[in-house]
N, C-alpha and C. Protein backbone atom coordinates (compact mmCIF):
# COMPACT_ATOMS: atom_id res chain seq x y z
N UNK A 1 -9.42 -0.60 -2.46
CA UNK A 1 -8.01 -0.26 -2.35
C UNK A 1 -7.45 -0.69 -1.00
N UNK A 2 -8.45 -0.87 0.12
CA UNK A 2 -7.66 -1.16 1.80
C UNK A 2 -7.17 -2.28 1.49
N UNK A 3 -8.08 -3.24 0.72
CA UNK A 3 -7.52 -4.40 0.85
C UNK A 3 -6.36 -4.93 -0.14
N UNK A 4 -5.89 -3.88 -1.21
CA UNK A 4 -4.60 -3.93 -1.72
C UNK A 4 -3.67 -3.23 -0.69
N UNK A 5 -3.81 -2.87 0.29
CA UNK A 5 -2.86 -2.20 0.65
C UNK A 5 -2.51 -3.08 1.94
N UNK A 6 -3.35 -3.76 2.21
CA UNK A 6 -3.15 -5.08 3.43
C UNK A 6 -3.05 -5.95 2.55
N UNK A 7 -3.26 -6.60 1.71
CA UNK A 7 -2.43 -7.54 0.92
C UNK A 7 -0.64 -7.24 0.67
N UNK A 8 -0.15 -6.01 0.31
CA UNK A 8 0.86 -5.59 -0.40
C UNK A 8 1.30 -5.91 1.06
N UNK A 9 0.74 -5.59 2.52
CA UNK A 9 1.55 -5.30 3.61
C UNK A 9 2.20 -6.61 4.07
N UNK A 10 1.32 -7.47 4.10
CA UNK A 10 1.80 -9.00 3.74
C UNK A 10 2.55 -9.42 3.16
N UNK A 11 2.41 -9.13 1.78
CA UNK A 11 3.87 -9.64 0.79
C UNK A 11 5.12 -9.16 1.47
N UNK A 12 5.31 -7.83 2.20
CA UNK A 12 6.55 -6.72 2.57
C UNK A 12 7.02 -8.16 3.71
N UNK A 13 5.93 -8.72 4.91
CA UNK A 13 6.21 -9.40 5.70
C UNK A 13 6.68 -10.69 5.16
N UNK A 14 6.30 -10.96 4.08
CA UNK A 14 6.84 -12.62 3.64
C UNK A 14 7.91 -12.82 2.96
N UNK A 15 7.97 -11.09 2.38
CA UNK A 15 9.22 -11.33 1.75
C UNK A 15 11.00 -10.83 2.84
N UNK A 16 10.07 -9.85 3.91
CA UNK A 16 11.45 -9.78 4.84
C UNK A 16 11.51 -10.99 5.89
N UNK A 17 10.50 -12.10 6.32
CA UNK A 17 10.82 -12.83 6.87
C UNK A 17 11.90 -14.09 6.31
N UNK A 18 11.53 -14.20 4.73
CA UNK A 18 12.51 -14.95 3.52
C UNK A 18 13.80 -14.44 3.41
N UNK A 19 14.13 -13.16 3.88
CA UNK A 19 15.48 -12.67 3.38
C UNK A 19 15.56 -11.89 2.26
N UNK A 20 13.67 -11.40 1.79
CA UNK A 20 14.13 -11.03 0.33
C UNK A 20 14.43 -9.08 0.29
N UNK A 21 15.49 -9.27 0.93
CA UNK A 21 15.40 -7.50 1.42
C UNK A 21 15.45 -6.33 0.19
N UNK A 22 15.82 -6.83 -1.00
CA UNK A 22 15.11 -6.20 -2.07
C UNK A 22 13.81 -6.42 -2.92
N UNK A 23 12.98 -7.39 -2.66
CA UNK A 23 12.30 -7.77 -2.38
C UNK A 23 11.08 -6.60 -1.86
N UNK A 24 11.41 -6.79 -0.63
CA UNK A 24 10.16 -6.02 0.69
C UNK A 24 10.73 -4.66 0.18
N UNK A 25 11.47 -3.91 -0.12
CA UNK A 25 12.06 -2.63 -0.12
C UNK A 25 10.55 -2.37 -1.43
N UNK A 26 10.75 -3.16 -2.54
CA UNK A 26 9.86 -2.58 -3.62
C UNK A 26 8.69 -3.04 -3.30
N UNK A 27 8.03 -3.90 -2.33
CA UNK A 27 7.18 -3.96 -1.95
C UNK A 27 6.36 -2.77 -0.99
N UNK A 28 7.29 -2.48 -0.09
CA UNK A 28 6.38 -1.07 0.32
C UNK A 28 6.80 0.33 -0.12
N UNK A 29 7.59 -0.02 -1.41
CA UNK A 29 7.27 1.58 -2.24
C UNK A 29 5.87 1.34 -3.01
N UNK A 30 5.40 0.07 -3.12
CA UNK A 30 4.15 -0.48 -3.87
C UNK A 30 3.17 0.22 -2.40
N UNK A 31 3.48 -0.39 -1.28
CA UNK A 31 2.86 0.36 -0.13
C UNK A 31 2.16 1.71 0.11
N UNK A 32 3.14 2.20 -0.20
CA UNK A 32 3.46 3.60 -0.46
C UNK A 32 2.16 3.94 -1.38
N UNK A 33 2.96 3.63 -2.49
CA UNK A 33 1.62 4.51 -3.43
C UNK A 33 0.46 3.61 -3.24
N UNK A 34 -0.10 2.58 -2.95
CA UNK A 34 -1.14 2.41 -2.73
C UNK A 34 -2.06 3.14 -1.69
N UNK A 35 -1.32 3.67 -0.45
CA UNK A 35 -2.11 4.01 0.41
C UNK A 35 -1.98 5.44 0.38
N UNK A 36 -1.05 6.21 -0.43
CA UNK A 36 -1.34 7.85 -1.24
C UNK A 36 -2.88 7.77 -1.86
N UNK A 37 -3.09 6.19 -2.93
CA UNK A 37 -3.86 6.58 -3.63
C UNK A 37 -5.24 6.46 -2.78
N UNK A 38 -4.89 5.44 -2.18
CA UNK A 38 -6.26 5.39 -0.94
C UNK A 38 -7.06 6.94 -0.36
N UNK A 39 -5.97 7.82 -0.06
CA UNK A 39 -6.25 8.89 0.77
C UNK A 39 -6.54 9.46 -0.32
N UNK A 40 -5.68 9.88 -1.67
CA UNK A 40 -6.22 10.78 -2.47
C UNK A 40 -8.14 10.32 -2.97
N UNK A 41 -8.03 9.09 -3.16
CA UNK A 41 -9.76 8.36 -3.67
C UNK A 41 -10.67 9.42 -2.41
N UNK A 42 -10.44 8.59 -0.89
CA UNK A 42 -11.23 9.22 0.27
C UNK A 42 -11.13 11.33 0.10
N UNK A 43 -10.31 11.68 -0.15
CA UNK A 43 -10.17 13.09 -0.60
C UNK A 43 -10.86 13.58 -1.63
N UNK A 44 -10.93 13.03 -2.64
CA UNK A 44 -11.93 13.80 -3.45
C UNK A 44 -13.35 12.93 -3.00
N UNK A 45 -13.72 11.98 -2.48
CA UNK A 45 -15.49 11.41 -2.45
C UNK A 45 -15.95 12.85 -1.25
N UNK A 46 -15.11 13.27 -0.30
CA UNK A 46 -15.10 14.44 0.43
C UNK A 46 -15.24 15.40 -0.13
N UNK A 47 -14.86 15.67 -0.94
CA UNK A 47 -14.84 16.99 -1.83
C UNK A 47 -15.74 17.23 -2.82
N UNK A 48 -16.42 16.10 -3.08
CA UNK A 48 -17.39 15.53 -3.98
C UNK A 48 -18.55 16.02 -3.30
N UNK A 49 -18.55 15.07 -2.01
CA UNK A 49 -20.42 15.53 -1.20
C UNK A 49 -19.87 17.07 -0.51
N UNK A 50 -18.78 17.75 -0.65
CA UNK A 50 -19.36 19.29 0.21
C UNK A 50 -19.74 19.99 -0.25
């Protein structure tokens, strides 16, 4: 998942350096929930081994 979420962070940069300002906007709501889901994954493997 890190590396969807540094990929997605990239697209946000290529698309606001292009002008695509709706574009990058839905790109890091994609941001967004990728790196919720990141923390929620790391949250339960924690909750898993205690």
């Amino acid at each position: 998942m890190d590396d969807l979420a540094e990929r997605i962070q990239q697209l946000v940069g290529d698309a606001e350096r292009r002008g695509y300002d709706t574009l990058a906007y839905f790109f890091n709501m994609a941001l967004i929930e990728a790196r919720i889901q990141l923390q929620q994954e790391e949250h339960d493997r924690a909750a898993k081994w205690s």
